[in-house]
C-alpha atoms as a PDB file:
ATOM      1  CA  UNK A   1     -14.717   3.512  -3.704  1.00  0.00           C
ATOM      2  CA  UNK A   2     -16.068   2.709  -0.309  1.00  0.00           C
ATOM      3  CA  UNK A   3     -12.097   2.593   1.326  1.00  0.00           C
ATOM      4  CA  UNK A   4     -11.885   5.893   0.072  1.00  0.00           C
ATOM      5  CA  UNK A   5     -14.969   7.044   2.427  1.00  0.00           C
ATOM      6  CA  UNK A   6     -13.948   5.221   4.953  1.00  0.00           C
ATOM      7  CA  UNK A   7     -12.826   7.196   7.805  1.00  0.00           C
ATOM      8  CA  UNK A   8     -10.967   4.032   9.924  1.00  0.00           C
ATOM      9  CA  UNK A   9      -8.842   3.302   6.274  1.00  0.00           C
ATOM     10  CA  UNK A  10      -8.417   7.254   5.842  1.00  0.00           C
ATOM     11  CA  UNK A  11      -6.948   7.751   8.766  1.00  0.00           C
ATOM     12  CA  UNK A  12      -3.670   5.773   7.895  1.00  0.00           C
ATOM     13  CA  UNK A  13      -3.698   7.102   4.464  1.00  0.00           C
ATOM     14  CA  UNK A  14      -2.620  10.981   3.736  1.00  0.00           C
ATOM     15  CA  UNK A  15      -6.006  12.300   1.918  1.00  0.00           C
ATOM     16  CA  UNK A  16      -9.297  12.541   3.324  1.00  0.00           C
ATOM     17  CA  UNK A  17     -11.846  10.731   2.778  1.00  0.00           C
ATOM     18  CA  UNK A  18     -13.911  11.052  -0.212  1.00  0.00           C
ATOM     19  CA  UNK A  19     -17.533  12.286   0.424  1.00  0.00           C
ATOM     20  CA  UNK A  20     -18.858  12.795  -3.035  1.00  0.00           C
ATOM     21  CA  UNK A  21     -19.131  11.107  -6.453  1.00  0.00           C
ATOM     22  CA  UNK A  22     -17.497  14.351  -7.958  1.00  0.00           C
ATOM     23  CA  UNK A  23     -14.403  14.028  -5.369  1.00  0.00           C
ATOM     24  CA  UNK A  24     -14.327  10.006  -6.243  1.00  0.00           C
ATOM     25  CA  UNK A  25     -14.085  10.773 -10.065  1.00  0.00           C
ATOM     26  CA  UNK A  26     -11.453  13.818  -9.609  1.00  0.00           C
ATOM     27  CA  UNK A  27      -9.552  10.576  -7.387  1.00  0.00           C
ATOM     28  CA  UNK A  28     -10.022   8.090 -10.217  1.00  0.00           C
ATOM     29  CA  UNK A  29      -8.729  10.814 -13.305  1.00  0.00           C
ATOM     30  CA  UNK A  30      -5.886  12.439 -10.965  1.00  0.00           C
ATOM     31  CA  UNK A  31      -4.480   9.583  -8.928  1.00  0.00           C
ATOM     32  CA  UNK A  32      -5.766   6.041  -9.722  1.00  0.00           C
ATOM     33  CA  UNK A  33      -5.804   6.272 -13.188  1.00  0.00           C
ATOM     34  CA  UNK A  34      -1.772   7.922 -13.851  1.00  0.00           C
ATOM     35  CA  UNK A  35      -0.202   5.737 -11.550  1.00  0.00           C
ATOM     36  CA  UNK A  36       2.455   3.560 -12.951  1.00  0.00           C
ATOM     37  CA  UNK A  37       1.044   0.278 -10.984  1.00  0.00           C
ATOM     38  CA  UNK A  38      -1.931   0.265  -9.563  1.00  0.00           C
ATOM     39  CA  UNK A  39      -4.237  -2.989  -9.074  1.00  0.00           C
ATOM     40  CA  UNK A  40      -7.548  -3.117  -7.439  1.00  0.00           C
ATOM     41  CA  UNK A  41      -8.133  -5.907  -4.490  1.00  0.00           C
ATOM     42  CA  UNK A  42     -12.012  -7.346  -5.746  1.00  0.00           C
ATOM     43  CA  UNK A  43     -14.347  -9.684  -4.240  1.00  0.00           C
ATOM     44  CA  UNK A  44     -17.282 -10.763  -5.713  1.00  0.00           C
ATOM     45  CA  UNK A  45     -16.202  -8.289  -8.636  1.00  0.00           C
ATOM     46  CA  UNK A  46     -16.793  -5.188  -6.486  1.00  0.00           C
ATOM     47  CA  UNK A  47     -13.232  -3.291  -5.589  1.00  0.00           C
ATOM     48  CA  UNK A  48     -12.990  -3.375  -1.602  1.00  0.00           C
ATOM     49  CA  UNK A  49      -9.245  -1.850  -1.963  1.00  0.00           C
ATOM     50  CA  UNK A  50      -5.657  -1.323  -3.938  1.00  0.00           C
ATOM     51  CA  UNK A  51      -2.225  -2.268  -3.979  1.00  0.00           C
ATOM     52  CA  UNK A  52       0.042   0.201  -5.795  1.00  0.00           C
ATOM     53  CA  UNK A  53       3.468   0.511  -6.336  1.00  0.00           C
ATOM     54  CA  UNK A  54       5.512   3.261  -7.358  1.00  0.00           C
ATOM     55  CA  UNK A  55       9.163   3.114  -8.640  1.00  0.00           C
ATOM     56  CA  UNK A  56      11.815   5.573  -8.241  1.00  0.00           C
ATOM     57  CA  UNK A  57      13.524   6.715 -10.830  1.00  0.00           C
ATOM     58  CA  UNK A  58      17.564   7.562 -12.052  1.00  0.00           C
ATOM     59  CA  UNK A  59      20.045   5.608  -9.674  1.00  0.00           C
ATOM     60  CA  UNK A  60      17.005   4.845  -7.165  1.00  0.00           C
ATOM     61  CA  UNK A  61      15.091   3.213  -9.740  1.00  0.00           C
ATOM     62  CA  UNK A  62      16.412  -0.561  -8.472  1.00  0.00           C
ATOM     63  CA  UNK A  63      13.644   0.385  -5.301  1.00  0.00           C
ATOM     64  CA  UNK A  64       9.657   1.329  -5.534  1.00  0.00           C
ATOM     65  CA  UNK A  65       7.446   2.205  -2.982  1.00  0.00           C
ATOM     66  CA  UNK A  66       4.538  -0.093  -2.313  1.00  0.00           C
ATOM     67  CA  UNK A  67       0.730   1.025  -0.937  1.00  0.00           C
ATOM     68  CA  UNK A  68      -2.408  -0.601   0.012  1.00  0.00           C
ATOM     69  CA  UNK A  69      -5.592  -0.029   1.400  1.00  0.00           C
ATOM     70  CA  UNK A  70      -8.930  -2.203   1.676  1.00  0.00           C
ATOM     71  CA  UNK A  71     -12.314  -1.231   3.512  1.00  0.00           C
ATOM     72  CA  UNK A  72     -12.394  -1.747   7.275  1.00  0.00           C
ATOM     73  CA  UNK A  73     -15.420  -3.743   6.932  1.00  0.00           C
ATOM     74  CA  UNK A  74     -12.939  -6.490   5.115  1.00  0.00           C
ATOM     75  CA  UNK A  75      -9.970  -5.911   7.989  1.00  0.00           C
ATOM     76  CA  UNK A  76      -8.706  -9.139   9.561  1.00  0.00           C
ATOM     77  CA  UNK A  77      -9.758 -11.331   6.872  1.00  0.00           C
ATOM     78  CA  UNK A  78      -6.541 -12.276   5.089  1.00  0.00           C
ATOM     79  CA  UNK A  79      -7.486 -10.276   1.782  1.00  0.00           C
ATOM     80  CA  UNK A  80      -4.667  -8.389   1.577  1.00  0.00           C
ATOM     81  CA  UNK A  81      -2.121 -10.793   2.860  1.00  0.00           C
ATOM     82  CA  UNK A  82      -3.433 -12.924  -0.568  1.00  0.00           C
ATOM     83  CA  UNK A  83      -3.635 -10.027  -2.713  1.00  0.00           C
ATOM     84  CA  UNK A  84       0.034  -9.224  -1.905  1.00  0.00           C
ATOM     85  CA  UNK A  85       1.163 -12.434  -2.041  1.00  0.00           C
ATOM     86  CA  UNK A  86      -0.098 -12.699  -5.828  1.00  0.00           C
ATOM     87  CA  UNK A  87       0.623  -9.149  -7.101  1.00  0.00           C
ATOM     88  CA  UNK A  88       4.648  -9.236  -5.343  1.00  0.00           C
ATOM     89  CA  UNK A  89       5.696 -11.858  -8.337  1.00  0.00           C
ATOM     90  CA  UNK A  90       3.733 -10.047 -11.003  1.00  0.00           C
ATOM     91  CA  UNK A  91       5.404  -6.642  -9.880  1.00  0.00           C
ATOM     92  CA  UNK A  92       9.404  -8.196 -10.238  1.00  0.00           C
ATOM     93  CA  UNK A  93       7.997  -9.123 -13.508  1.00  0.00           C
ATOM     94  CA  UNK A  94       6.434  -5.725 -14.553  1.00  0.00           C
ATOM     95  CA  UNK A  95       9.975  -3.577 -13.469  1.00  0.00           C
ATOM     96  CA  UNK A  96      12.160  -5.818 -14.068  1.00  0.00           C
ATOM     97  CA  UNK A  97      15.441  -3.631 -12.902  1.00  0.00           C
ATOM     98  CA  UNK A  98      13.453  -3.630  -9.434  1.00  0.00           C
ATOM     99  CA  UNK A  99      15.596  -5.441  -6.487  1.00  0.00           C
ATOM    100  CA  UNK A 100      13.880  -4.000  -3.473  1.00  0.00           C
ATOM    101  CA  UNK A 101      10.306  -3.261  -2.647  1.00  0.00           C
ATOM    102  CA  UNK A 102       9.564  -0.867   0.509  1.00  0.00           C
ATOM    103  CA  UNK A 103       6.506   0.268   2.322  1.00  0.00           C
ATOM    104  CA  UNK A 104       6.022   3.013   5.493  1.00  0.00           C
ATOM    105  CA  UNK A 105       3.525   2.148   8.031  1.00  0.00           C
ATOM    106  CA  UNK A 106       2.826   4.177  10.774  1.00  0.00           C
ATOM    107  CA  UNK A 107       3.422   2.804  14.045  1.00  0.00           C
ATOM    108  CA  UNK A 108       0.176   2.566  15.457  1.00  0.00           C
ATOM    109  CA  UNK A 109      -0.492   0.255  12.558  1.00  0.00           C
ATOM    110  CA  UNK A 110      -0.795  -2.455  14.105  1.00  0.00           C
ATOM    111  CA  UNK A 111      -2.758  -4.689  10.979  1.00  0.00           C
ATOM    112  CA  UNK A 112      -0.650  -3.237   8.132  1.00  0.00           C
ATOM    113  CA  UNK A 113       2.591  -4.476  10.086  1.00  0.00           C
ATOM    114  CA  UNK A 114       1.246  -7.948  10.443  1.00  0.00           C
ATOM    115  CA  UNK A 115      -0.023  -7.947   6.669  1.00  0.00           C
ATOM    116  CA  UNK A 116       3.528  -7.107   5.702  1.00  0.00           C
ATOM    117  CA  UNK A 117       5.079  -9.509   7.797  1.00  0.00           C
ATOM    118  CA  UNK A 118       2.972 -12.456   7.020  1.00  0.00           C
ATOM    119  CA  UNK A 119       4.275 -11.607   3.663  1.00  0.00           C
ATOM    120  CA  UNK A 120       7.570 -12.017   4.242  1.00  0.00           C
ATOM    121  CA  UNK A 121       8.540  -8.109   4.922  1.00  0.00           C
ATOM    122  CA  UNK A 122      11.249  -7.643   7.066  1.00  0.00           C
ATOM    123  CA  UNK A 123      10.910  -4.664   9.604  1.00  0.00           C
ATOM    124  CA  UNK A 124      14.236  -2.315   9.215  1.00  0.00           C
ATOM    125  CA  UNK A 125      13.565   0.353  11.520  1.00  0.00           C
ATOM    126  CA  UNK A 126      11.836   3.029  13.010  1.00  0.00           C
ATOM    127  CA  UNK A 127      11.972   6.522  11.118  1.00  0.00           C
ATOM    128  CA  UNK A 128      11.417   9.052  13.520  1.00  0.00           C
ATOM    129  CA  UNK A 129       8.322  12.061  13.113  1.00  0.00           C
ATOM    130  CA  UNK A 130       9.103  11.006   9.063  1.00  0.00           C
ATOM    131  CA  UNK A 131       5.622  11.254   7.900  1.00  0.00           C
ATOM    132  CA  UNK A 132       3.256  14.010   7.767  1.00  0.00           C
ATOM    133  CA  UNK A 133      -0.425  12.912   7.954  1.00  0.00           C
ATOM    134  CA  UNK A 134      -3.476  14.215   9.432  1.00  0.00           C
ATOM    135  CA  UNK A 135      -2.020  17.942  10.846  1.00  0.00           C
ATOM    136  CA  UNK A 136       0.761  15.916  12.536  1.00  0.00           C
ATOM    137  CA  UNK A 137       4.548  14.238  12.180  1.00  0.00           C
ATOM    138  CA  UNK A 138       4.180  10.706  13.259  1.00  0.00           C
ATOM    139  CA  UNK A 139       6.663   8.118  13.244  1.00  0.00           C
ATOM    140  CA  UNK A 140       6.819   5.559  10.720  1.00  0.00           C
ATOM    141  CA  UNK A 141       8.369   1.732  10.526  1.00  0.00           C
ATOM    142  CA  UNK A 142       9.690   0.505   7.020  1.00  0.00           C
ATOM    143  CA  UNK A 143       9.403  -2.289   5.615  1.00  0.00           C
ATOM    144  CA  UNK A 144      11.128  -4.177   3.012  1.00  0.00           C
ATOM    145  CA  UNK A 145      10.826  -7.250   0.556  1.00  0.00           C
ATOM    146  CA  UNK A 146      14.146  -7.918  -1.901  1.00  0.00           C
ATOM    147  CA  UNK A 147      13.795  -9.575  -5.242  1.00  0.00           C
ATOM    148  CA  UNK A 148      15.856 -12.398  -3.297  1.00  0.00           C
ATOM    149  CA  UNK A 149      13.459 -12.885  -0.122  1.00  0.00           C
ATOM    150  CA  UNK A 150      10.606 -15.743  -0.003  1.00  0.00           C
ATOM    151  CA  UNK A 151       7.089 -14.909   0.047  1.00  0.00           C
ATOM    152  CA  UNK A 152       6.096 -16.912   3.244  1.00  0.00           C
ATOM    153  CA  UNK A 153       3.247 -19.690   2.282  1.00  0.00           C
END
């Protein structure tokens, strides 16, 4: 769980980082483990992060939201560009009524927006003061990837 202690990936994400093996288990039994796609990012079979994805449902349910996070310690190494670029297939396949794919990142982001669009993500927009983090409204960029789009090689 060392992401989840880690203050630099924290401060992107909206909880706090995890101090105890009591708060890491409460994570695992509350969050991790109901989530309706959720894949860990390991190397040398230790997880170093996640990718999740979470669909909408009713007349939204053609579009999910997509999440990741991997320890600081492992930024700027290409892990998650590779870890997205295999789990974006196996998600089409998992949801099959999926068409769209979309993830938030805040603006100061600078590594999540180039992880995205190394993907293939196209940038859509700026949401203005849209996300609540931290004590404060920041704004946000999102992101999307169609069923349609090429993941970039």
């Amino acid at each position: 769980m060392s992401n989840k202690s880690d203050e630099k990936v924290t401060h992107y994400l909206r909880w706090n980082s995890i101090q105890s093996k009591e708060e890491s288990l409460k994570y695992i039994q509350e969050v991790a483990i109901p989530h309706p796609w959720r894949q860990s990012i390991c190397l040398d079979d230790h997880s170093i992060g996640y990718i999740s994805v979470r669909p909408e449902s009713g007349s939204d349910q053609h579009r999910a939201h997509l999440g990741y996070a991997v320890g600081s310690n492992y930024w700027g190494r290409g892990i998650v560009t590779k870890a997205m670029k295999m789990a974006i297939p196996r998600v089409f396949e998992k949801f099959p009524y999926l068409v769209r794919l979309e993830a938030l990142v805040e603006e100061e982001n600078i590594g999540s927006q180039r992880v995205l669009e190394k993907v293939g993500f196209k940038k859509e927009g700026l949401l203005r003061k849209y996300g609540f983090n931290k004590g404060e409204i920041r704004d946000m960029f999102i992101y999307s990837f169609l069923l349609t789009d090429k993941i970039i090689e």
